[in-house]
N, C-alpha and C. Protein backbone atom coordinates (compact mmCIF):
# COMPACT_ATOMS: atom_id res chain seq x y z
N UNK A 1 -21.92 -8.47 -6.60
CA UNK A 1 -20.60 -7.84 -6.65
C UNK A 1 -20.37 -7.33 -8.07
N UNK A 2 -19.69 -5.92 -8.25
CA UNK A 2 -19.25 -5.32 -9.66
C UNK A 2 -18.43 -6.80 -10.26
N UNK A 3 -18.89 -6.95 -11.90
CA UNK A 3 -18.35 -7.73 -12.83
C UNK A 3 -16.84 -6.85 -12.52
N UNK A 4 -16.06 -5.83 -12.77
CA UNK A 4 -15.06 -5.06 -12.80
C UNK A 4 -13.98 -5.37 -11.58
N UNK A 5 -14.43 -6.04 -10.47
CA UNK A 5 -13.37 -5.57 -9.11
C UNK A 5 -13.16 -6.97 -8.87
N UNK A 6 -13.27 -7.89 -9.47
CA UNK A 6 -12.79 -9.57 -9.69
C UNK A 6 -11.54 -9.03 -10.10
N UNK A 7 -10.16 -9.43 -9.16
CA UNK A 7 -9.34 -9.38 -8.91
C UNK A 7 -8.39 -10.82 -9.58
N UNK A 8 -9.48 -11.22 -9.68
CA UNK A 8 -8.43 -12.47 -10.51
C UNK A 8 -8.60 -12.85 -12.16
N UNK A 9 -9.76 -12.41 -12.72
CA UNK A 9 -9.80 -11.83 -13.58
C UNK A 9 -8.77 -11.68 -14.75
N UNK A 10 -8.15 -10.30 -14.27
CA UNK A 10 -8.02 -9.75 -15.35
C UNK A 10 -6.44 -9.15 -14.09
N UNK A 11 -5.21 -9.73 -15.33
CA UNK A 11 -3.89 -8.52 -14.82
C UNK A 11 -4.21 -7.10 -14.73
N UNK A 12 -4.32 -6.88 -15.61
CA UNK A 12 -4.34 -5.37 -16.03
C UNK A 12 -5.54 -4.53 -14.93
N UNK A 13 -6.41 -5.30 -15.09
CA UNK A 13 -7.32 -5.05 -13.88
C UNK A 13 -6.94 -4.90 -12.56
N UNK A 14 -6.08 -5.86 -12.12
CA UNK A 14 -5.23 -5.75 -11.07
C UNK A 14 -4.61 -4.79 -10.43
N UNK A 15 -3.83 -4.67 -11.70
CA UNK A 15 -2.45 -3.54 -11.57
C UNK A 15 -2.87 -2.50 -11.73
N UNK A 16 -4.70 -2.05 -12.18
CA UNK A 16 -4.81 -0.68 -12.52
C UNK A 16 -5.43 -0.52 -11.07
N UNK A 17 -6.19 -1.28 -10.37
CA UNK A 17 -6.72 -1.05 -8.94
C UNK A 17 -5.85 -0.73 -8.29
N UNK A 18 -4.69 -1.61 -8.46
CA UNK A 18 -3.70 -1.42 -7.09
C UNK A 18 -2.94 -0.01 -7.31
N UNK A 19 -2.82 0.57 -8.67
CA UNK A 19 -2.43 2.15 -8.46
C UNK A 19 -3.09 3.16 -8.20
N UNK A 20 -4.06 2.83 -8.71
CA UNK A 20 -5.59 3.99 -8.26
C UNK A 20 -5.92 3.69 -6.87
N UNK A 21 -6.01 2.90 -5.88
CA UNK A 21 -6.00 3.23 -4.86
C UNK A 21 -4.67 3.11 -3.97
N UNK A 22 -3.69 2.99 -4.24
CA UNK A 22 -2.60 3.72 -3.39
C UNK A 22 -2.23 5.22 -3.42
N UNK A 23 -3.21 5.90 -4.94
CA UNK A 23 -2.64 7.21 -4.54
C UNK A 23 -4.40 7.79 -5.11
N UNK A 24 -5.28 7.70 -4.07
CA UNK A 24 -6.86 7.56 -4.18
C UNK A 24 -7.28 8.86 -4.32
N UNK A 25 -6.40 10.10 -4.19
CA UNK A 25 -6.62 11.25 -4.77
C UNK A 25 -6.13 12.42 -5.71
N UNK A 26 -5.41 11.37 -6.66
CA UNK A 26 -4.49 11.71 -7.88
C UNK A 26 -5.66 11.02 -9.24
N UNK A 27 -5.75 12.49 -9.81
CA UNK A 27 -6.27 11.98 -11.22
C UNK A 27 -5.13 11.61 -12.42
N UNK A 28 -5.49 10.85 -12.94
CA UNK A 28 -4.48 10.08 -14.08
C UNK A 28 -5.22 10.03 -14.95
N UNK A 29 -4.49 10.54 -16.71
CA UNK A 29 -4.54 10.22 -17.62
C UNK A 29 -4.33 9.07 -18.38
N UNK A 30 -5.17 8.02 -19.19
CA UNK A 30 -4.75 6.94 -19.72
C UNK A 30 -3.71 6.40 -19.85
N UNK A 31 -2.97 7.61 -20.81
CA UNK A 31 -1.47 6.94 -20.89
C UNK A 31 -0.11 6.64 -20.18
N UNK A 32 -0.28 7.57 -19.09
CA UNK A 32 -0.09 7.98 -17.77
C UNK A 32 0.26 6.02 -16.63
N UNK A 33 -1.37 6.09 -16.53
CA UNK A 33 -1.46 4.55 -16.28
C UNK A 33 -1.36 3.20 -17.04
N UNK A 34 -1.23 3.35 -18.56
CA UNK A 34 -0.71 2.43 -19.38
C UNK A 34 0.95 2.50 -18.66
N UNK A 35 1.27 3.32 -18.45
CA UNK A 35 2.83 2.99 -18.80
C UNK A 35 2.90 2.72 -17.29
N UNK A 36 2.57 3.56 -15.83
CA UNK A 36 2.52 2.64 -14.51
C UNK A 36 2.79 1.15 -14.64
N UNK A 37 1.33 0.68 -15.61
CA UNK A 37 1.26 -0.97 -15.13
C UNK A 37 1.97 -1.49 -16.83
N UNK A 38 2.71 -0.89 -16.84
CA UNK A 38 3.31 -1.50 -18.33
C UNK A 38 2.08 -2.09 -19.19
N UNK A 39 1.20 -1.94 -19.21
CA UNK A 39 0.13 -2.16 -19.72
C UNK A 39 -0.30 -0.95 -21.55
N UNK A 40 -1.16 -1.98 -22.48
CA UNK A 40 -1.65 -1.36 -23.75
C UNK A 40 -2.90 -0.32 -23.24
N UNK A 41 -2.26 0.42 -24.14
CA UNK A 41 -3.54 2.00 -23.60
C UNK A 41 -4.99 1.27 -24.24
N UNK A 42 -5.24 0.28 -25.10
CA UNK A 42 -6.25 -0.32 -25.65
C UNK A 42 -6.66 -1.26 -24.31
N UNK A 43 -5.95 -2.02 -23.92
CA UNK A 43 -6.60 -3.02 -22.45
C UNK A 43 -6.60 -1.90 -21.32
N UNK A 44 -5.71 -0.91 -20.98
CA UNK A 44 -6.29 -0.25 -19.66
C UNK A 44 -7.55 0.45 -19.83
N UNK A 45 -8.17 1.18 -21.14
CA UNK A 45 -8.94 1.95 -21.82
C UNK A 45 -10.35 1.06 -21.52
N UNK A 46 -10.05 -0.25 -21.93
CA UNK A 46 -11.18 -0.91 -21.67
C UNK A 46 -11.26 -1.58 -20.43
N UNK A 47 -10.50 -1.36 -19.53
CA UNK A 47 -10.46 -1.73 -17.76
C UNK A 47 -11.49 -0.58 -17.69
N UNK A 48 -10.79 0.05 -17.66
CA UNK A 48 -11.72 2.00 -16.61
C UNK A 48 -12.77 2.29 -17.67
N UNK A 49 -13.68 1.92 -19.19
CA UNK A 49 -14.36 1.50 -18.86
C UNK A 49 -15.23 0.99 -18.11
N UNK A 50 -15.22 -0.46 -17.91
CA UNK A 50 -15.91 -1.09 -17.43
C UNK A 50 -15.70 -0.42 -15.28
N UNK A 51 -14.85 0.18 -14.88
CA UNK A 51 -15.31 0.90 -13.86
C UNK A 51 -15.98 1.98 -13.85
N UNK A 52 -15.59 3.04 -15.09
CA UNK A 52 -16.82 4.06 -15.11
C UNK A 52 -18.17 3.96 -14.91
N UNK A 53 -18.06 2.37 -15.88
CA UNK A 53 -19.68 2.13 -16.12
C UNK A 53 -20.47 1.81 -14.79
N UNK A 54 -19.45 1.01 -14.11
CA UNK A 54 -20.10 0.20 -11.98
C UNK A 54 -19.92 1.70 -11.25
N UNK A 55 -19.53 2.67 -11.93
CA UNK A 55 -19.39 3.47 -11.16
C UNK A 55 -18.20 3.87 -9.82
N UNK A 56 -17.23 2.77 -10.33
CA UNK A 56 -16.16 3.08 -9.01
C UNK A 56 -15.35 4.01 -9.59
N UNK A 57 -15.01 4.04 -10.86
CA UNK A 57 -14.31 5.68 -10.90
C UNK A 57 -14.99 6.81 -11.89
N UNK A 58 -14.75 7.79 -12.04
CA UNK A 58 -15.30 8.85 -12.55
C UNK A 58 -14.02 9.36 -13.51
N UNK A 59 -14.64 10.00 -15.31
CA UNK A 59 -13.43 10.52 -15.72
C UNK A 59 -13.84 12.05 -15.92
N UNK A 60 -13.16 12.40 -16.17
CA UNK A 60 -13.45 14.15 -16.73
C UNK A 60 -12.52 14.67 -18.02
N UNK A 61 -12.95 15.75 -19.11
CA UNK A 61 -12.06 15.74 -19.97
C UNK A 61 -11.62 17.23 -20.04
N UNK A 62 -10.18 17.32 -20.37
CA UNK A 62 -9.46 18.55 -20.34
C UNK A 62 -8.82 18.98 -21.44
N UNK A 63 -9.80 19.52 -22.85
CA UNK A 63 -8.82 19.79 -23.92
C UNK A 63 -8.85 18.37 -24.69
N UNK A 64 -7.85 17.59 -24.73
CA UNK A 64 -7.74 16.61 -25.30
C UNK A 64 -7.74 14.83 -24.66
N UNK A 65 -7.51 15.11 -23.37
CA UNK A 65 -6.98 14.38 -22.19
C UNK A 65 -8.49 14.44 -21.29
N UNK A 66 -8.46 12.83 -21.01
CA UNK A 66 -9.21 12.59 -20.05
C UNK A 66 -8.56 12.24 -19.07
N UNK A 67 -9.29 12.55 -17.70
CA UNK A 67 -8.25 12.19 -16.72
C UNK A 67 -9.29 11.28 -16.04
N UNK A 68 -8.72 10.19 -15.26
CA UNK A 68 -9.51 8.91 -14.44
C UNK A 68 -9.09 9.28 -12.94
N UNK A 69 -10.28 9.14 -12.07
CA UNK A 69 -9.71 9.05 -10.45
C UNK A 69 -11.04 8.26 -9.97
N UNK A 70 -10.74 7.99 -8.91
CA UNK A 70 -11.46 6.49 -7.44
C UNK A 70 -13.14 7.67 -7.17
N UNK A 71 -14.23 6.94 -6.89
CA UNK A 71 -15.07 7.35 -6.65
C UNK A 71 -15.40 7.19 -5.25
N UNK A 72 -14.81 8.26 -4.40
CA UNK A 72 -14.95 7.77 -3.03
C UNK A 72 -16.41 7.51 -2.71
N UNK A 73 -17.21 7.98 -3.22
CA UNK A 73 -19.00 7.89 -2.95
C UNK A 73 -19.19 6.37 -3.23
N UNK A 74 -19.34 5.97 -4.09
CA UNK A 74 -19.34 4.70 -4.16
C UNK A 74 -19.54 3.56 -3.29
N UNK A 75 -20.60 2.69 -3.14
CA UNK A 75 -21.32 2.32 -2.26
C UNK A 75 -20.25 1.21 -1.80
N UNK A 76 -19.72 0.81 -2.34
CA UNK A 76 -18.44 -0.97 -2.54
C UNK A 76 -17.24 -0.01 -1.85
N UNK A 77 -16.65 1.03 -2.15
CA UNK A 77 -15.80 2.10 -1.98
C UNK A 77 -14.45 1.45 -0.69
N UNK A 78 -14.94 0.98 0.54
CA UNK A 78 -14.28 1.01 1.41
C UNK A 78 -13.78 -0.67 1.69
N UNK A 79 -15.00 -1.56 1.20
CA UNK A 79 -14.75 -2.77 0.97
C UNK A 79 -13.40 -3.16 0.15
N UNK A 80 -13.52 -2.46 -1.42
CA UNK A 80 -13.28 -2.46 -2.37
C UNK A 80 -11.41 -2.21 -2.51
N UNK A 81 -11.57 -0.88 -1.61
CA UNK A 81 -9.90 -0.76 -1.17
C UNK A 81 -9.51 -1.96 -0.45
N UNK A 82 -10.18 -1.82 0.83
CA UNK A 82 -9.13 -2.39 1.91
C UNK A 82 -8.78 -4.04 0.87
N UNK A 83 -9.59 -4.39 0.18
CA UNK A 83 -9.14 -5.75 -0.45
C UNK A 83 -7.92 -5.30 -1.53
N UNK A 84 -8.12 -4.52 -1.82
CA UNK A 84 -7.26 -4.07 -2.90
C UNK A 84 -5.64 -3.85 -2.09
N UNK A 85 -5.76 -3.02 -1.21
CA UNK A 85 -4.69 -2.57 -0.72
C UNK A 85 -3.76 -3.85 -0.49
N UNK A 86 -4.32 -4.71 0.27
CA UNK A 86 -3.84 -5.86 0.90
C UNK A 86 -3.51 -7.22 0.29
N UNK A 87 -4.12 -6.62 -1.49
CA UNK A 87 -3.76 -7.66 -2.26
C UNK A 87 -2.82 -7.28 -3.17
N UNK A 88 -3.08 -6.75 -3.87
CA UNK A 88 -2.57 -5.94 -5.15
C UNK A 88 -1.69 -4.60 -4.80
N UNK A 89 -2.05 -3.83 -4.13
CA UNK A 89 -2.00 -2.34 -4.12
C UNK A 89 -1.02 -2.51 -3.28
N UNK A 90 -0.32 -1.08 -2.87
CA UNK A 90 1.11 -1.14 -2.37
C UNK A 90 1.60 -1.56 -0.71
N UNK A 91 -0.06 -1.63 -0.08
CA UNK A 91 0.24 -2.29 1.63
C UNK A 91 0.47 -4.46 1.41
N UNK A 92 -0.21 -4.83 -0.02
CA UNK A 92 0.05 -5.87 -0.58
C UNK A 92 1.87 -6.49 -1.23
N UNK A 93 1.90 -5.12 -1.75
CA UNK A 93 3.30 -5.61 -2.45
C UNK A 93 4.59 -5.32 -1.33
N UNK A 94 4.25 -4.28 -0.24
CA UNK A 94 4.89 -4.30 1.10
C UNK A 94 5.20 -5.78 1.69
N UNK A 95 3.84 -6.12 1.85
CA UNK A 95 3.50 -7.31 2.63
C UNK A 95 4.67 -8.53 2.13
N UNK A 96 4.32 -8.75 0.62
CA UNK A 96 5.11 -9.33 -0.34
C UNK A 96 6.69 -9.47 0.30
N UNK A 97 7.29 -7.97 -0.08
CA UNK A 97 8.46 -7.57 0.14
C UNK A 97 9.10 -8.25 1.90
N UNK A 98 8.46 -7.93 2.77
CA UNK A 98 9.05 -8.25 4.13
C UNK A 98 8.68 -9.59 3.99
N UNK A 99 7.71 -10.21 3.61
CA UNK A 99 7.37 -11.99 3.49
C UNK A 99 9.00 -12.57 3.45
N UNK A 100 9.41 -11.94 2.45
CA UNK A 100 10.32 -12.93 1.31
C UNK A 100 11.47 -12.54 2.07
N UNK A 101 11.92 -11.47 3.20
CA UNK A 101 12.77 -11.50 3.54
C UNK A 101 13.33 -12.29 4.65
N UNK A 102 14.26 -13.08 4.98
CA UNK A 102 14.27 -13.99 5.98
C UNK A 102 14.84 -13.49 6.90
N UNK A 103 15.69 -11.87 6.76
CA UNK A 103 16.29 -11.31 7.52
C UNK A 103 15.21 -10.52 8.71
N UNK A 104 13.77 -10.04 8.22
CA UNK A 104 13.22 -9.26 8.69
C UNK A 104 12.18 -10.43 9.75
N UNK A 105 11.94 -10.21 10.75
CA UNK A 105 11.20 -10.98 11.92
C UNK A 105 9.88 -9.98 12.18
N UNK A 106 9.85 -8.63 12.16
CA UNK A 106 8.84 -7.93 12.45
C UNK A 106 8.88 -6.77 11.11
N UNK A 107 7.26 -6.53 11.06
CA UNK A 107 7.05 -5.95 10.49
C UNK A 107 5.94 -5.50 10.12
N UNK A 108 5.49 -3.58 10.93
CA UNK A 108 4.20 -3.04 10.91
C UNK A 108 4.19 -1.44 9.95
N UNK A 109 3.02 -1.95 9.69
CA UNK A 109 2.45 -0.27 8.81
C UNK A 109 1.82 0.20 9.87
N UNK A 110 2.15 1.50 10.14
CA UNK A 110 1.26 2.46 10.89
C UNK A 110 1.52 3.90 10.60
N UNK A 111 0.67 4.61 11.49
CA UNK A 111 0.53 6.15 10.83
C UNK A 111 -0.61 6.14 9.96
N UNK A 112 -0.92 7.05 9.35
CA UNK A 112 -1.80 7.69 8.86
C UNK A 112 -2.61 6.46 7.62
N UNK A 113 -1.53 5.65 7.45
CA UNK A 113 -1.88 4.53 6.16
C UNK A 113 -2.99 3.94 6.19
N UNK A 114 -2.83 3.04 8.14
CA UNK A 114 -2.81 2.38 9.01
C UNK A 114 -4.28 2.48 9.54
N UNK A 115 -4.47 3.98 9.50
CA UNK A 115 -5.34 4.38 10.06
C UNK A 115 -6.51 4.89 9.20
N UNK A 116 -6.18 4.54 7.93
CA UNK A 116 -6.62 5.03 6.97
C UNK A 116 -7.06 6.38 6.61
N UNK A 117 -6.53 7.38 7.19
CA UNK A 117 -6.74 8.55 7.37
C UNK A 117 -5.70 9.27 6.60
N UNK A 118 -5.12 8.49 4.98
CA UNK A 118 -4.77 9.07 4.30
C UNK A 118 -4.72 9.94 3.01
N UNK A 119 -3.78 10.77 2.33
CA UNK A 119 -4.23 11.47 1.17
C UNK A 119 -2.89 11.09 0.32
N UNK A 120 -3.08 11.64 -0.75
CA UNK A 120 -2.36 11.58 -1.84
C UNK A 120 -0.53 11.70 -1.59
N UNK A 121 -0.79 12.62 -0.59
CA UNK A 121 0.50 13.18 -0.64
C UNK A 121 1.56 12.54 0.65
N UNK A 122 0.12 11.62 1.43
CA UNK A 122 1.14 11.20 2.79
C UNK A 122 1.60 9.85 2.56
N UNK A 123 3.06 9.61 3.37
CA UNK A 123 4.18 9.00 3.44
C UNK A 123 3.24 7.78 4.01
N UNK A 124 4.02 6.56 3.76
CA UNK A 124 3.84 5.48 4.31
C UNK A 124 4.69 4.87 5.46
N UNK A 125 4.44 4.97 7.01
CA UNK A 125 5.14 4.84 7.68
C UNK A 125 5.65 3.11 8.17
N UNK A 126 6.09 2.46 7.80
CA UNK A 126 6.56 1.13 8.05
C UNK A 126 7.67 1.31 9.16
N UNK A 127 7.48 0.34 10.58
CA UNK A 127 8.14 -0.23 11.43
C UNK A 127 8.77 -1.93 11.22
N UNK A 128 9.98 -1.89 10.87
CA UNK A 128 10.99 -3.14 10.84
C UNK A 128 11.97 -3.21 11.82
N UNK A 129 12.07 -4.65 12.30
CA UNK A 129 12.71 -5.26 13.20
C UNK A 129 13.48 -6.61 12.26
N UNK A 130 15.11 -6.20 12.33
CA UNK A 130 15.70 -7.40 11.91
C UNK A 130 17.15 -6.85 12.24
N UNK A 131 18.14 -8.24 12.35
CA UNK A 131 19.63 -7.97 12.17
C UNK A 131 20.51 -8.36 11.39
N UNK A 132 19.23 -8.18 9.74
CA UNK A 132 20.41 -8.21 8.89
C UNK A 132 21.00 -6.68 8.17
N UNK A 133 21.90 -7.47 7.27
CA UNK A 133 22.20 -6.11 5.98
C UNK A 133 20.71 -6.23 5.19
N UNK A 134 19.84 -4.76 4.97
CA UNK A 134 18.98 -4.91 4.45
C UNK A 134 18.91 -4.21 3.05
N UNK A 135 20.30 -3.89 2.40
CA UNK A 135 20.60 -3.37 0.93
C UNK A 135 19.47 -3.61 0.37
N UNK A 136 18.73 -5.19 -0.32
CA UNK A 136 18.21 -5.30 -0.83
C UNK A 136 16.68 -4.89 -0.56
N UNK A 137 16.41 -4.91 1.02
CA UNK A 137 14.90 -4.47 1.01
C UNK A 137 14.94 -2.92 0.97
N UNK A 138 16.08 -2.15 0.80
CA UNK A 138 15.80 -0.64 0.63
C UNK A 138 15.79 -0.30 -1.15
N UNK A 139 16.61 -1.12 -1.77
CA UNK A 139 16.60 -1.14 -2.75
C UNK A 139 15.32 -1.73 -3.57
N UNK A 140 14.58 -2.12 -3.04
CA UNK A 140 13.15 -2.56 -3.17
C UNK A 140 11.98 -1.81 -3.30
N UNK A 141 12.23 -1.01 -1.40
CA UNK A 141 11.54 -0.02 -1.03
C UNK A 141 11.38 1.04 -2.08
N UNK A 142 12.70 1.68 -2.65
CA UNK A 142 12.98 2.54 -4.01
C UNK A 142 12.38 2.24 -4.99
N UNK A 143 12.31 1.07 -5.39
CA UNK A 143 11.75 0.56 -6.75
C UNK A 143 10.08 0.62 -6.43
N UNK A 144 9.38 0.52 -5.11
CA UNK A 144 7.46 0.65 -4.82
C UNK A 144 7.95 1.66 -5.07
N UNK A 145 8.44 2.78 -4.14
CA UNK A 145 8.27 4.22 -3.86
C UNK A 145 7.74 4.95 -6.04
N UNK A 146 9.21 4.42 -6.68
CA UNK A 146 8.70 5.04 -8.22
C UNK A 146 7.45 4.29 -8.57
N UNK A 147 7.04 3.29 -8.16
CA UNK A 147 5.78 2.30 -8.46
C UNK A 147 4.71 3.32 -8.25
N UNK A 148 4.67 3.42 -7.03
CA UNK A 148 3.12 4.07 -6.76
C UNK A 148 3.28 5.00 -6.43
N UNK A 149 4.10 6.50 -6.65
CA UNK A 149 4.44 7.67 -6.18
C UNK A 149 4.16 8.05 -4.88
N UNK A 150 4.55 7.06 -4.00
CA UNK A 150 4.51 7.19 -2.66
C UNK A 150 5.52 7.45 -1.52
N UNK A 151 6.00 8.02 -0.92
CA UNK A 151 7.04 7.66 0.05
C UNK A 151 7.07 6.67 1.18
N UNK A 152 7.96 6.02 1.26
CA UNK A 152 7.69 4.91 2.18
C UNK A 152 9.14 4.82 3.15
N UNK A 153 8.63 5.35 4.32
CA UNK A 153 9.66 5.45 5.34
C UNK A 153 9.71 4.18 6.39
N UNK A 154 10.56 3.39 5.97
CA UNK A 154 10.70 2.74 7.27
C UNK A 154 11.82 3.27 8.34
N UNK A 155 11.45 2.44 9.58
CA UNK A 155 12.27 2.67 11.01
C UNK A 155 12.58 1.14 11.34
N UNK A 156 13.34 1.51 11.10
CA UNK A 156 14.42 -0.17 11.84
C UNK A 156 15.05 0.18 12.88
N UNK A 157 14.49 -1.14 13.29
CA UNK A 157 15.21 -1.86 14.99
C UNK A 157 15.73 -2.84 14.54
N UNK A 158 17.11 -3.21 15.78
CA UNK A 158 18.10 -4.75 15.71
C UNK A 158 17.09 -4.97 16.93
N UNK A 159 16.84 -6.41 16.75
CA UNK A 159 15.95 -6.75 17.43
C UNK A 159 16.21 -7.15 19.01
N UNK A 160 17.29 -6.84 19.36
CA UNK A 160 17.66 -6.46 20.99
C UNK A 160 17.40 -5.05 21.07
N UNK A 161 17.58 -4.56 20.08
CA UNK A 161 17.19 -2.42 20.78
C UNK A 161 16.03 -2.63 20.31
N UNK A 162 14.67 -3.60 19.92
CA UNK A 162 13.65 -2.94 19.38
C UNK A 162 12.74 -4.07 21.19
N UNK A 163 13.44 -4.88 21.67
CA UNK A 163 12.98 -5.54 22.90
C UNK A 163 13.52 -4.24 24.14
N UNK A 164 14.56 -3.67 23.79
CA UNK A 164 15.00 -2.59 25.07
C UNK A 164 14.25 -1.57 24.86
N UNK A 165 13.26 -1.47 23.79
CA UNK A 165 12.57 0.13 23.60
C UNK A 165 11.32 -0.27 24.51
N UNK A 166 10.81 -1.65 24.28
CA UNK A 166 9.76 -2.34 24.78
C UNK A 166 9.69 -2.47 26.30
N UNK A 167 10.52 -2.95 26.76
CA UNK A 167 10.86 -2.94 27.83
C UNK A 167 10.87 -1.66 29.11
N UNK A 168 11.56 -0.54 28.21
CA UNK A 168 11.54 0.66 28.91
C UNK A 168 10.16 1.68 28.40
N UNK A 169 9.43 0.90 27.83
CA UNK A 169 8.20 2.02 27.51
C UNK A 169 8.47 3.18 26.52
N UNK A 170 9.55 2.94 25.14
CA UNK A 170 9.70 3.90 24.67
C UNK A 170 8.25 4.50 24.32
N UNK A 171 8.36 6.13 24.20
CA UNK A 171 7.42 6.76 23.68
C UNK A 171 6.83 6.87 22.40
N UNK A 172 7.77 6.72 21.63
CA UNK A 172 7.55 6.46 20.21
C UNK A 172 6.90 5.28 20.04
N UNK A 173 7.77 4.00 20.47
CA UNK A 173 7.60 2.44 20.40
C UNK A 173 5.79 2.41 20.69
N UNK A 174 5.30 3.00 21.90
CA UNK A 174 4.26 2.86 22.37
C UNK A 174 3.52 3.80 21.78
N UNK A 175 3.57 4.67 21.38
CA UNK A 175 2.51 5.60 20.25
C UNK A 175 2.19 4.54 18.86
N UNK A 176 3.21 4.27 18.62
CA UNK A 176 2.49 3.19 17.14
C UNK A 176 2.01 1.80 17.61
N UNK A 177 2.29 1.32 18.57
CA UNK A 177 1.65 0.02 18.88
C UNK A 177 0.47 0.39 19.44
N UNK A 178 0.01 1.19 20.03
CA UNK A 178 -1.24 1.88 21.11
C UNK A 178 -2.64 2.47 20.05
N UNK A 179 -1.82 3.04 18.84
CA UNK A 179 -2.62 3.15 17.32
C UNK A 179 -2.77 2.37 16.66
N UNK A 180 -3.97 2.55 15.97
CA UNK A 180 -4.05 1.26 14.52
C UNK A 180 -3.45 1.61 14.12
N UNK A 181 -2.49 0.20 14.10
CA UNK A 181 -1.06 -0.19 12.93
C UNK A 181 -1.93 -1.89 12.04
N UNK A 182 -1.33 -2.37 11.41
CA UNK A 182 -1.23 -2.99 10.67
C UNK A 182 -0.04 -4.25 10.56
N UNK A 183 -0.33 -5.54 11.30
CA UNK A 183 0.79 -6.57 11.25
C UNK A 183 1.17 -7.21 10.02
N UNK A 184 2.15 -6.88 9.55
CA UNK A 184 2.59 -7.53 8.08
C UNK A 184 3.22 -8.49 7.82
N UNK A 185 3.87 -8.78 9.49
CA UNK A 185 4.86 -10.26 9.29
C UNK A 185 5.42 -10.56 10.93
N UNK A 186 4.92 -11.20 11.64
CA UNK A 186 6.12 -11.14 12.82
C UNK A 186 4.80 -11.51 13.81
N UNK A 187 5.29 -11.25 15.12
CA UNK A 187 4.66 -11.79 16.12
C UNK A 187 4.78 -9.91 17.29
N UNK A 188 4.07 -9.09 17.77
CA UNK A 188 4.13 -8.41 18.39
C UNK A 188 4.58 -9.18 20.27
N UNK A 189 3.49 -10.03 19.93
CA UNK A 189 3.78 -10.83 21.39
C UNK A 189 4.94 -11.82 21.52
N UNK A 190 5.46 -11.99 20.58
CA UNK A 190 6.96 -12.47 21.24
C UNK A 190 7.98 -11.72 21.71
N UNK A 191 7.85 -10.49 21.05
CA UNK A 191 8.65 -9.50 21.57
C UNK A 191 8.65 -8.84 22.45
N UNK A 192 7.08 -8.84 23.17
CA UNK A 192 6.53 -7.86 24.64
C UNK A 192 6.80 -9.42 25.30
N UNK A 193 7.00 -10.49 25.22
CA UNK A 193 7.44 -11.54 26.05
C UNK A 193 8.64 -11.63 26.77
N UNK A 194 9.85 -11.68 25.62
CA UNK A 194 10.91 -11.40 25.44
C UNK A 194 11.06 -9.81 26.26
N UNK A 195 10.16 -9.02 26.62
CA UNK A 195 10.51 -7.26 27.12
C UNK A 195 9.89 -7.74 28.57
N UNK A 196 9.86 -8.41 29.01
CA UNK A 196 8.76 -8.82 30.04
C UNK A 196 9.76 -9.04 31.31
């Protein structure tokens, strides 16, 4: 295994994986990603290093500015994310976010994320089921979204209209459960029980 993608390691290491692959086809400049992970342009400098060197990212220089991006070729490449994503990176700090909420009972990533069939520029589609006030998990949501320049749309259900969508075969409901989605917190089968 790359000395570099030890995840426990090194913070900075961390926090620089988990931005480089949530937005896996955006090149970034050093200082750029110093200030992302609140991190010294001297410790991120010598992170991406030591990935140039394993080869998981590639830099290029423009004038004065080097810019860093993800080496999709890269033999570790697909391993390398999905651990990342789910730890560190922003389907991780999602995960995080609905964990801690006691209001939220369900909770799936799907769409394009999900399916991994994403790019730089596409939205993160999250499905939530709860009946609380969720001020604070949107106010959350806002604070990833400037994190990892991502959009992150959730769809909330009260969890009697998200059992009546079930029940009646919504179309929507059944397009994201029928696709790879992604379970982040909750039970799918208590709720097709409960629709039963």
């Amino acid at each position: 295994m790359l000395e570099s993608v030890y995840l426990t390691k090194s913070k900075v290491r961390s926090k620089l994986l988990g931005v480089l692959f949530s937005n896996p086809d955006k090149k970034y400049y050093l200082s750029e990603l110093a200030r992302l992970i609140h991190a010294s342009i001297g410790n991120v400098q010598r992170e991406l290093e030591r990935f140039v060197k394993d080869g998981l990212i590639r830099f290029e220089k423009k004038g004065n500015l080097s810019f860093y991006f993800l080496n999709p070729g890269h033999a570790l490449y697909p391993e390398i994310r999905s651990l990342v994503l789910k730890t560190v990176g922003i389907e991780g700090e999602i995960r995080g976010l609905v964990m801690k909420d006691r209001e939220i009972g369900l909770a799936v990533l799907y769409g394009s994320f999900a399916r991994e069939t994403e790019h730089g520029e596409s939205d993160i589609d999250l499905l939530v089921v709860s009946d609380g006030k969720l001020e604070k998990f949107y106010a959350a949501i806002s604070k990833l979204e400037s994190k990892f320049g991502r959009e992150i749309n959730p769809t909330v259900y009260a969890r009697l209209e998200f059992v009546k969508k079930i029940a009646s075969r919504d179309s929507f409901i059944e397009h994201v459960l029928k696709r790879p989605h992604r379970l982040l917190k909750g039970s799918l089968d208590e709720y097709r029980k409960k629709a039963a």
